[in-house]
Protein backbone atom coordinates (compact mmCIF):
# COMPACT_ATOMS: atom_id res chain seq x y z
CA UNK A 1 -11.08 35.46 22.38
CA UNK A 2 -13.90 34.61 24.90
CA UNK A 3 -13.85 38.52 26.47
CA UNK A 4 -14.43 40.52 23.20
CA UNK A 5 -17.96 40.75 22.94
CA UNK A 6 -20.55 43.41 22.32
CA UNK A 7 -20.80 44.17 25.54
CA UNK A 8 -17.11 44.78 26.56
CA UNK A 9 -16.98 46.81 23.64
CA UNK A 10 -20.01 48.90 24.67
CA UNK A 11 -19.09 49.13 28.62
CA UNK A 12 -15.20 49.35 27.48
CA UNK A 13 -14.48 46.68 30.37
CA UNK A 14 -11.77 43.52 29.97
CA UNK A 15 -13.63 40.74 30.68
CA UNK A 16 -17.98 40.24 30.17
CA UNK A 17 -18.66 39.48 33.30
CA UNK A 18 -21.01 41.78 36.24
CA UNK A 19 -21.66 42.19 39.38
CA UNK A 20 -25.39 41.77 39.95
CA UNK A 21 -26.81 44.88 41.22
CA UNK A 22 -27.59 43.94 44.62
CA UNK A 23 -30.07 46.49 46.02
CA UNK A 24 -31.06 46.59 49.90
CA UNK A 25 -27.72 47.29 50.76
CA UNK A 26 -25.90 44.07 50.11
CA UNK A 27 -23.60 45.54 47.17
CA UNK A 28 -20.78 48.18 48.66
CA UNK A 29 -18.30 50.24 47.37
CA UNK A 30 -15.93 47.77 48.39
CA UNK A 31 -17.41 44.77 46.27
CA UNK A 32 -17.98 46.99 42.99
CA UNK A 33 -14.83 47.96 42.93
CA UNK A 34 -13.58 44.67 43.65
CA UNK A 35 -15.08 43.25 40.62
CA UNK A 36 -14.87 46.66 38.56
CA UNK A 37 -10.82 46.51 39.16
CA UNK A 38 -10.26 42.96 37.99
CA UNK A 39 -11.79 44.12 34.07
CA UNK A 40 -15.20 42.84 34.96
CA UNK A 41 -18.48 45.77 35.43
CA UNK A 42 -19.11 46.19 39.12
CA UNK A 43 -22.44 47.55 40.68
CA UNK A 44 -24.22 49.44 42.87
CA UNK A 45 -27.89 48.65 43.53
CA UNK A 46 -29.07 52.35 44.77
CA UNK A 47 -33.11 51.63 44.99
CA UNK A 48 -33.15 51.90 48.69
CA UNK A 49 -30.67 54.25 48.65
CA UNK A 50 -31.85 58.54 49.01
CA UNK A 51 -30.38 60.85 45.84
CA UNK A 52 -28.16 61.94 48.87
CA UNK A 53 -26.53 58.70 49.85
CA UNK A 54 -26.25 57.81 46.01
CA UNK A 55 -24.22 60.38 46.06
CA UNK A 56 -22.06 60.23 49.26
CA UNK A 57 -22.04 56.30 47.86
CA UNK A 58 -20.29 57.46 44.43
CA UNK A 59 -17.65 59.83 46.23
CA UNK A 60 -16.78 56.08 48.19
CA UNK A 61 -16.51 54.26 44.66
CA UNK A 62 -14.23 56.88 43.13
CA UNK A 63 -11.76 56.52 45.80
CA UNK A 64 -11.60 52.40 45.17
CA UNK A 65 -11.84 52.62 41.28
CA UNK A 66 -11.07 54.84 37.91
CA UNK A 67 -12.75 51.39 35.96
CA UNK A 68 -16.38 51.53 34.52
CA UNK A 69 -19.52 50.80 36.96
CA UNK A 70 -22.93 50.26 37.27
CA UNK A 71 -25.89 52.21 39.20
CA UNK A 72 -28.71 50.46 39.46
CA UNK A 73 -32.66 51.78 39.89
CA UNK A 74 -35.80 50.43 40.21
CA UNK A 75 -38.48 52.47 37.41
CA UNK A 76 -41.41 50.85 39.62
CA UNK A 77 -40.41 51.54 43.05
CA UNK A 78 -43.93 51.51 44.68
CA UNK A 79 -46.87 48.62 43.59
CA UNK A 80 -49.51 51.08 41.99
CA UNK A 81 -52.24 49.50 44.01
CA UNK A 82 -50.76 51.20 46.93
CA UNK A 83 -52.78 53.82 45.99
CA UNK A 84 -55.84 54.66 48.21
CA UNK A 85 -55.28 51.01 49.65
CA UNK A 86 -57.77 50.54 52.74
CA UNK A 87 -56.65 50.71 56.26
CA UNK A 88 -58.85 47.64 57.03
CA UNK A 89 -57.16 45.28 54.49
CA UNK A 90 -53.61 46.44 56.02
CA UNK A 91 -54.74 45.74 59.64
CA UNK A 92 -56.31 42.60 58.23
CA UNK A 93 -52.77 41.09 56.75
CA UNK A 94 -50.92 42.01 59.51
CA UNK A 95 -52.80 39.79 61.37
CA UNK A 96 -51.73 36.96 59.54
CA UNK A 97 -47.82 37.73 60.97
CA UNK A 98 -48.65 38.37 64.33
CA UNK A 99 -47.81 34.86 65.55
CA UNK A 100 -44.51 35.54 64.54
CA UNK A 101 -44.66 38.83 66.42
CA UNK A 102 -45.66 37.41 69.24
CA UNK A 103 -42.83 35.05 69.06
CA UNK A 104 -40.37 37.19 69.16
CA UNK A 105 -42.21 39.60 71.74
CA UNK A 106 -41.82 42.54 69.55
CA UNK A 107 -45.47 44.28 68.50
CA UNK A 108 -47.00 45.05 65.10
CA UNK A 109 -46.15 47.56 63.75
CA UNK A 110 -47.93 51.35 62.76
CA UNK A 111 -48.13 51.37 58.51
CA UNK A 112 -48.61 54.09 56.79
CA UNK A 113 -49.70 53.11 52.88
CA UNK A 114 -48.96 56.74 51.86
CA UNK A 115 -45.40 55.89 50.17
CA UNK A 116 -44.54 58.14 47.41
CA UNK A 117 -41.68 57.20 44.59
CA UNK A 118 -38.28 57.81 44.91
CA UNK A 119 -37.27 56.78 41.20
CA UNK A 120 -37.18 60.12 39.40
CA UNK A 121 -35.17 62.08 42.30
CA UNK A 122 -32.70 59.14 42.09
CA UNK A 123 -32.46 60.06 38.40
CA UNK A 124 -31.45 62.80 39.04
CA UNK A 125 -28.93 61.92 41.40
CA UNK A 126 -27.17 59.65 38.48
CA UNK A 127 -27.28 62.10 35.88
CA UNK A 128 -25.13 64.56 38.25
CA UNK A 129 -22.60 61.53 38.70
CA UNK A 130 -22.90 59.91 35.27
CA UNK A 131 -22.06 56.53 35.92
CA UNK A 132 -21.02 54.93 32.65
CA UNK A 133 -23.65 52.47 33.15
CA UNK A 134 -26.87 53.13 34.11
CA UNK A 135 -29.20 49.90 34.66
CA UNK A 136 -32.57 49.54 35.88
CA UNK A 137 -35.22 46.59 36.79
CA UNK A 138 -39.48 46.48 36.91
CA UNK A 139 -39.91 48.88 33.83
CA UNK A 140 -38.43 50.84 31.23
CA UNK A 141 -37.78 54.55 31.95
CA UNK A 142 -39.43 57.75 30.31
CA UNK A 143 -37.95 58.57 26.65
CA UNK A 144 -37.16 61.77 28.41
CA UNK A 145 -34.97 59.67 30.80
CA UNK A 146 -33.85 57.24 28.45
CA UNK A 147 -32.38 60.45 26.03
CA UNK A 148 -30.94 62.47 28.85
CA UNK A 149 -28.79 59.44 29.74
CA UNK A 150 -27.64 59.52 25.93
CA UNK A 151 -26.99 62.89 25.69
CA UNK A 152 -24.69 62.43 28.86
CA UNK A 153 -22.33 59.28 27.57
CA UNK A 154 -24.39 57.31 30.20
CA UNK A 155 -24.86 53.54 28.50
CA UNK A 156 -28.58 52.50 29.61
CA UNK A 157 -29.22 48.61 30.78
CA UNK A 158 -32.77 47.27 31.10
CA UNK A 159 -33.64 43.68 32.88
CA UNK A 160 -35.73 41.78 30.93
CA UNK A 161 -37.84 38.01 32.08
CA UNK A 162 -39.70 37.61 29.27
CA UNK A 163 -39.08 37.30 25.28
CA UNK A 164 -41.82 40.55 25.46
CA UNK A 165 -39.90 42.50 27.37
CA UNK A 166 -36.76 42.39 25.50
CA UNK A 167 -38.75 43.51 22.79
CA UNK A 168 -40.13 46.44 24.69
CA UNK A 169 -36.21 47.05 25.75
CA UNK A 170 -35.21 46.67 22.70
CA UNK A 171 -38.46 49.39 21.18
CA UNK A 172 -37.02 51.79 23.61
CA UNK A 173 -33.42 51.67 22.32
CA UNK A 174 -31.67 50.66 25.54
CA UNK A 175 -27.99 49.80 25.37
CA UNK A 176 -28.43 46.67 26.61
CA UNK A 177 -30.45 43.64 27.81
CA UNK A 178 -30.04 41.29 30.77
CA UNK A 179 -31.98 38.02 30.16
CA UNK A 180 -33.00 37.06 34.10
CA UNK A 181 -33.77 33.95 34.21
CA UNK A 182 -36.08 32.40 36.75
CA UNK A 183 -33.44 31.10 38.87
CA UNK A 184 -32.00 34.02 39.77
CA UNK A 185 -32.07 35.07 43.41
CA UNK A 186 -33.65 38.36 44.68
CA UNK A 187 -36.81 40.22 43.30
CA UNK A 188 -38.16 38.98 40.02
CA UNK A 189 -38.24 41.87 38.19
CA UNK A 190 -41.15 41.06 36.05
CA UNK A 191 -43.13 44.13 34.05
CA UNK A 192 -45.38 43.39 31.58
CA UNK A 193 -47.13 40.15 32.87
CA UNK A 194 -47.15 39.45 36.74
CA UNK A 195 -43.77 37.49 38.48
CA UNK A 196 -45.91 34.07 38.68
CA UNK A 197 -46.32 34.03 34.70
CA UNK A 198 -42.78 35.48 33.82
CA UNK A 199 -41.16 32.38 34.68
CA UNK A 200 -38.48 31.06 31.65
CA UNK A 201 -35.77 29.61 32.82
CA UNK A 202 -32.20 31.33 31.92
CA UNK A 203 -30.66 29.22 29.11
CA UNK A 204 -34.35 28.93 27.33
CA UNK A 205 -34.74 32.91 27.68
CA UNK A 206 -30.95 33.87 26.09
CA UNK A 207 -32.14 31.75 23.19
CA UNK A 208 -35.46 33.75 22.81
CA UNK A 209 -34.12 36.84 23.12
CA UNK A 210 -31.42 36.42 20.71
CA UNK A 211 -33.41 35.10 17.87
CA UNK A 212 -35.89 37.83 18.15
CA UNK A 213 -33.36 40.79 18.91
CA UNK A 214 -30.11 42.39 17.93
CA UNK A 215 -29.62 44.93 21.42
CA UNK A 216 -26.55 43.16 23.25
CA UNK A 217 -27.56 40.32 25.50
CA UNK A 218 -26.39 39.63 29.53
CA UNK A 219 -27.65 36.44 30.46
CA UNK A 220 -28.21 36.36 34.11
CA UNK A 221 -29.77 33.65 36.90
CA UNK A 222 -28.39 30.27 37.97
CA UNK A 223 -24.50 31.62 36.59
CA UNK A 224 -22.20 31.25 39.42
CA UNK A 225 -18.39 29.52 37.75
CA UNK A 226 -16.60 29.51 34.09
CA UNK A 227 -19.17 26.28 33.44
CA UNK A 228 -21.66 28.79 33.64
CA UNK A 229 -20.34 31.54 31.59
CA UNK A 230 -19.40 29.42 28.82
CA UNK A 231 -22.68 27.75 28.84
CA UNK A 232 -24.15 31.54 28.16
CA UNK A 233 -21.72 32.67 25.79
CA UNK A 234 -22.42 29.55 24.00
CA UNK A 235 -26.29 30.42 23.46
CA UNK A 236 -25.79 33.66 22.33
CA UNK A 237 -24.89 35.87 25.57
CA UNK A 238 -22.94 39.09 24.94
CA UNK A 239 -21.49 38.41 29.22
CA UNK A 240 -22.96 37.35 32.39
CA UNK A 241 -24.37 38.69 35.53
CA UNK A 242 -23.53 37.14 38.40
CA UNK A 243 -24.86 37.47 42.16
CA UNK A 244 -25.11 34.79 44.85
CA UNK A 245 -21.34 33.96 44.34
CA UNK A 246 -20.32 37.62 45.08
CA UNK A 247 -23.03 37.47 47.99
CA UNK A 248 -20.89 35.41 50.10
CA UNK A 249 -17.51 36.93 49.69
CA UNK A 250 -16.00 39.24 52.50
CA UNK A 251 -16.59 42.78 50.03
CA UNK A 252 -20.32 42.03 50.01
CA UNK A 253 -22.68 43.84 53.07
CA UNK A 254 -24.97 40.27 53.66
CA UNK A 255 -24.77 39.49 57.23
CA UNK A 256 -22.37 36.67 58.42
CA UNK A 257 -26.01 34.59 59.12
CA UNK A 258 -26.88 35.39 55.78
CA UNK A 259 -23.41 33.86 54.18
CA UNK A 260 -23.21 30.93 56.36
CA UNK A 261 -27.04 29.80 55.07
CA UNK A 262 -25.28 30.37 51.38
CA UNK A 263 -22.97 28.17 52.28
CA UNK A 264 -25.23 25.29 54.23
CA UNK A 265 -27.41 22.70 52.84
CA UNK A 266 -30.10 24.24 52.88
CA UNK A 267 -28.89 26.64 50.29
CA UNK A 268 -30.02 23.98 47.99
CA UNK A 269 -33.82 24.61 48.83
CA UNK A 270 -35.01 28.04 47.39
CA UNK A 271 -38.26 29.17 46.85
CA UNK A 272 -40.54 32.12 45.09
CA UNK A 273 -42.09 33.93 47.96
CA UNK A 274 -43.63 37.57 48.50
CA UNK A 275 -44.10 36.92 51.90
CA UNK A 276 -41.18 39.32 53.22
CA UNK A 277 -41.38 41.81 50.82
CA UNK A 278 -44.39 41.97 48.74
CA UNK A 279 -43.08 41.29 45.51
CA UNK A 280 -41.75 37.71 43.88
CA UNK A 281 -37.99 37.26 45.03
CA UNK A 282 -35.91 33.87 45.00
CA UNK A 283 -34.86 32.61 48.81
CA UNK A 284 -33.86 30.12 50.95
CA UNK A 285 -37.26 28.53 52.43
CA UNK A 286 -37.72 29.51 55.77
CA UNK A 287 -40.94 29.39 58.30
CA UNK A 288 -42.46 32.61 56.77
CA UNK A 289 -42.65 31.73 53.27
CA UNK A 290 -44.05 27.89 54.21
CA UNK A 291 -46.22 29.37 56.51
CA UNK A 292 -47.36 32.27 53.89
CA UNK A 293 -47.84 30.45 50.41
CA UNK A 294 -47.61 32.60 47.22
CA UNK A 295 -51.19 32.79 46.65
CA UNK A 296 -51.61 34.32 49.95
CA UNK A 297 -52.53 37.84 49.82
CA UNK A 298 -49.85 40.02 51.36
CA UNK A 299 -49.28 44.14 51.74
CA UNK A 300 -47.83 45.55 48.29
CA UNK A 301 -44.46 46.54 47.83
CA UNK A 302 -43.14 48.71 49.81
CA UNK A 303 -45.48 48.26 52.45
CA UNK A 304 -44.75 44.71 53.14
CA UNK A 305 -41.03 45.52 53.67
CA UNK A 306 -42.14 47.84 55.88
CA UNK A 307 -44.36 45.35 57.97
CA UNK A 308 -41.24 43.06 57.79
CA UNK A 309 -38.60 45.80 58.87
CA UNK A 310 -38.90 44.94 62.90
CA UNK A 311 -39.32 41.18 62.46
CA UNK A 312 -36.33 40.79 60.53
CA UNK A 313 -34.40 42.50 63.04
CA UNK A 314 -35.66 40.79 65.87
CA UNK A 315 -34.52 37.63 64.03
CA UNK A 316 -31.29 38.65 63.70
CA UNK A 317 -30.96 40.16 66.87
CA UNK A 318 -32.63 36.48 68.34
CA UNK A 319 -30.46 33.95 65.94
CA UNK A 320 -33.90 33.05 64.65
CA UNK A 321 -32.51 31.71 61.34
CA UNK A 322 -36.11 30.35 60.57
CA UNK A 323 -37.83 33.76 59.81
CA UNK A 324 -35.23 36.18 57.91
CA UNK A 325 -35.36 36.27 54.22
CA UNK A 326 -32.04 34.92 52.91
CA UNK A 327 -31.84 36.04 49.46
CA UNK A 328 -30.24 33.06 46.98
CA UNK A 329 -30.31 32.15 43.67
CA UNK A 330 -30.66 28.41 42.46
CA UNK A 331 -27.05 27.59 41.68
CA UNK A 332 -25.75 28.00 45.10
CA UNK A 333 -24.69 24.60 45.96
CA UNK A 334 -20.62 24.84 44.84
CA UNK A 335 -19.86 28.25 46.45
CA UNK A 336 -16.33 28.53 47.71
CA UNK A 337 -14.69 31.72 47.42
CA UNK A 338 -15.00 34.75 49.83
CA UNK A 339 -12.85 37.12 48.53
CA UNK A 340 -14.39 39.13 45.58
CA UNK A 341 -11.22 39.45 43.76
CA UNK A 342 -10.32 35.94 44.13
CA UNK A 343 -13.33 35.16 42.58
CA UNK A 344 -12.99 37.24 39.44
CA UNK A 345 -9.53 35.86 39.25
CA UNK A 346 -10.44 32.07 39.41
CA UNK A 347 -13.28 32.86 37.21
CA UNK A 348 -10.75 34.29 34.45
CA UNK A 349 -8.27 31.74 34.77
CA UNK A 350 -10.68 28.96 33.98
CA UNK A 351 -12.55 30.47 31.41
CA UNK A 352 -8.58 31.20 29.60
């Protein structure tokens, strides 16, 4: 029976297969429930999201689903050398993006580097709705955190992109551990070593992790049909996380611009760039990230979202399909299904 595993036991879902937390408002109620409905784990990626509109979020998902689900947080939510960073060096890197300013006739815009964290406040937000599932990415909460969620039924999820940190995971008595592998699209979620030297590939990682640990094990990056999922379930994986293919179906919030470059050629060229956001993420080349190699120095994370905010609308706004940040992972060449549900249903059927 392919869908008992540890992990459908622990989540007490049908089938091992979820919805990758898709933060920056991409994942909706709509597309959780969607996946969360057909017996997989659906998911809400809430780091961008205020402990307020978490929770006007959750009242949504309860009226689309009774079935288990997924909050997602980011422990590191602000780069720590945000701290006291120098106006100069700000005003000196935005320099390096005015061309593209220019281009689009929009100015520069004013930065303020004083950013505080939103993490713990969201915390608190998710205890008051406990979620049975409460995952998390760049870190490994408190103990304080980590026991609360016990205490409250909550089952606690920790990404992992290194053999290391499903150790640390694993220390910290976490539920359960995704494997990301480096083909995964979106942030890089990286902790103990920086993104550029956290860089295993996903099939190589699930092996790691599972020789060296016994916490359940989500494999996660480049997964995208049945292929896929039997491939991980074969190494060792307790289920899957999947993204990109949920990206492109009708539940999910990426713009129509955004779904049609999933579904182009040029879905097959992705690259590792900070250049829109400050931190390593997987996406579809574009102008900005040739323009602005990795090495580059850019703002730290937040702040470099924040420099990017107005440019990325203009682009929209302008059709200028060259400079937006089109989040995919590596496997995104056989995409065809737009409907969420259809896609859980295909994805059953074959794996049967």
């Amino acid at each position: 029976m392919w869908n008992r595993t540890k992990i459908t036991e622990l989540l007490k879902i049908e089938y091992p297969i979820l919805l990758g937390p898709m933060g920056g408002g991409f994942s909706t109620p709509e597309l959780l429930a969607a996946v969360s409905n057909a017996g997989g784990l659906g998911s809400i990626g809430a780091y961008t999201l205020s402990p307020e509109e978490i929770i006007e979020t959750d009242k949504i998902v309860r009226t689309k689903t009774a079935k288990p689900y997924n909050i997602n947080l980011w422990v590191k939510d602000v780069d720590e050398r945000l701290l006291n960073y120098p106006s100069e060096k700000i005003e000196e890197i935005k320099l390096l993006f005015k061309p593209f300013f220019d281009e689009l006739s929009i100015p520069l815009p004013d930065l303020d580097a004083n950013i505080p964290s939103k993490f713990l406040k969201q915390v608190e937000a998710v205890f008051e709705l406990k979620p049975a599932v409460f995952s998390f990415i760049f870190g490994i909460p408190s103990k304080e955190v980590l026991n609360e969620a016990r205490k409250l039924g909550i089952k606690t999820v920790g990404a992992a992109t290194t053999l290391d940190e499903a150790l640390a995971l694993e220390e910290a008595q976490v539920d359960a551990i995704v494997a990301t592998g480096f083909e995964a699209g979106g942030h890089r979620p990286s902790f103990l070593k920086p993104a550029d030297e956290s860089l295993t590939g996903t099939f190589a990682l699930i092996q790691q992790v599972k020789a060296k640990t016994k916490t359940p094990l989500i494999a996660a990056g480049g997964i995208a049909d049945a292929k896929g999922i039997r491939a991980a379930l074969t190494l060792g994986a307790d289920a899957v996380q999947i993204g990109t293919a949920f990206l492109v179906t009708d539940e999910s919030n990426a713009t129509p611009m955004h779904k049609a470059k999933l579904f182009s050629e040029e879905s097959k060229n992705t690259v590792l760039s900070k250049s829109l956001t400050g931190r390593m993420g997987r996406m579809i080349a574009n102008r900005i990230s040739g323009a602005i190699r990795y090495e580059t120095e850019v703002l730290p994370f937040p702040l470099q979202t924040r420099l990017m905010g107005p440019l990325r609308a203009a682009a929209i706004e302008q059709g200028k399909t060259d400079m937006y940040n089109f989040w995919s992972g590596q496997n995104a060449v056989n995409l065809k299904y737009t409907s969420a549900k259809e896609l859980m249903e295909v994805l059953i059927k074959e794996m049967r």
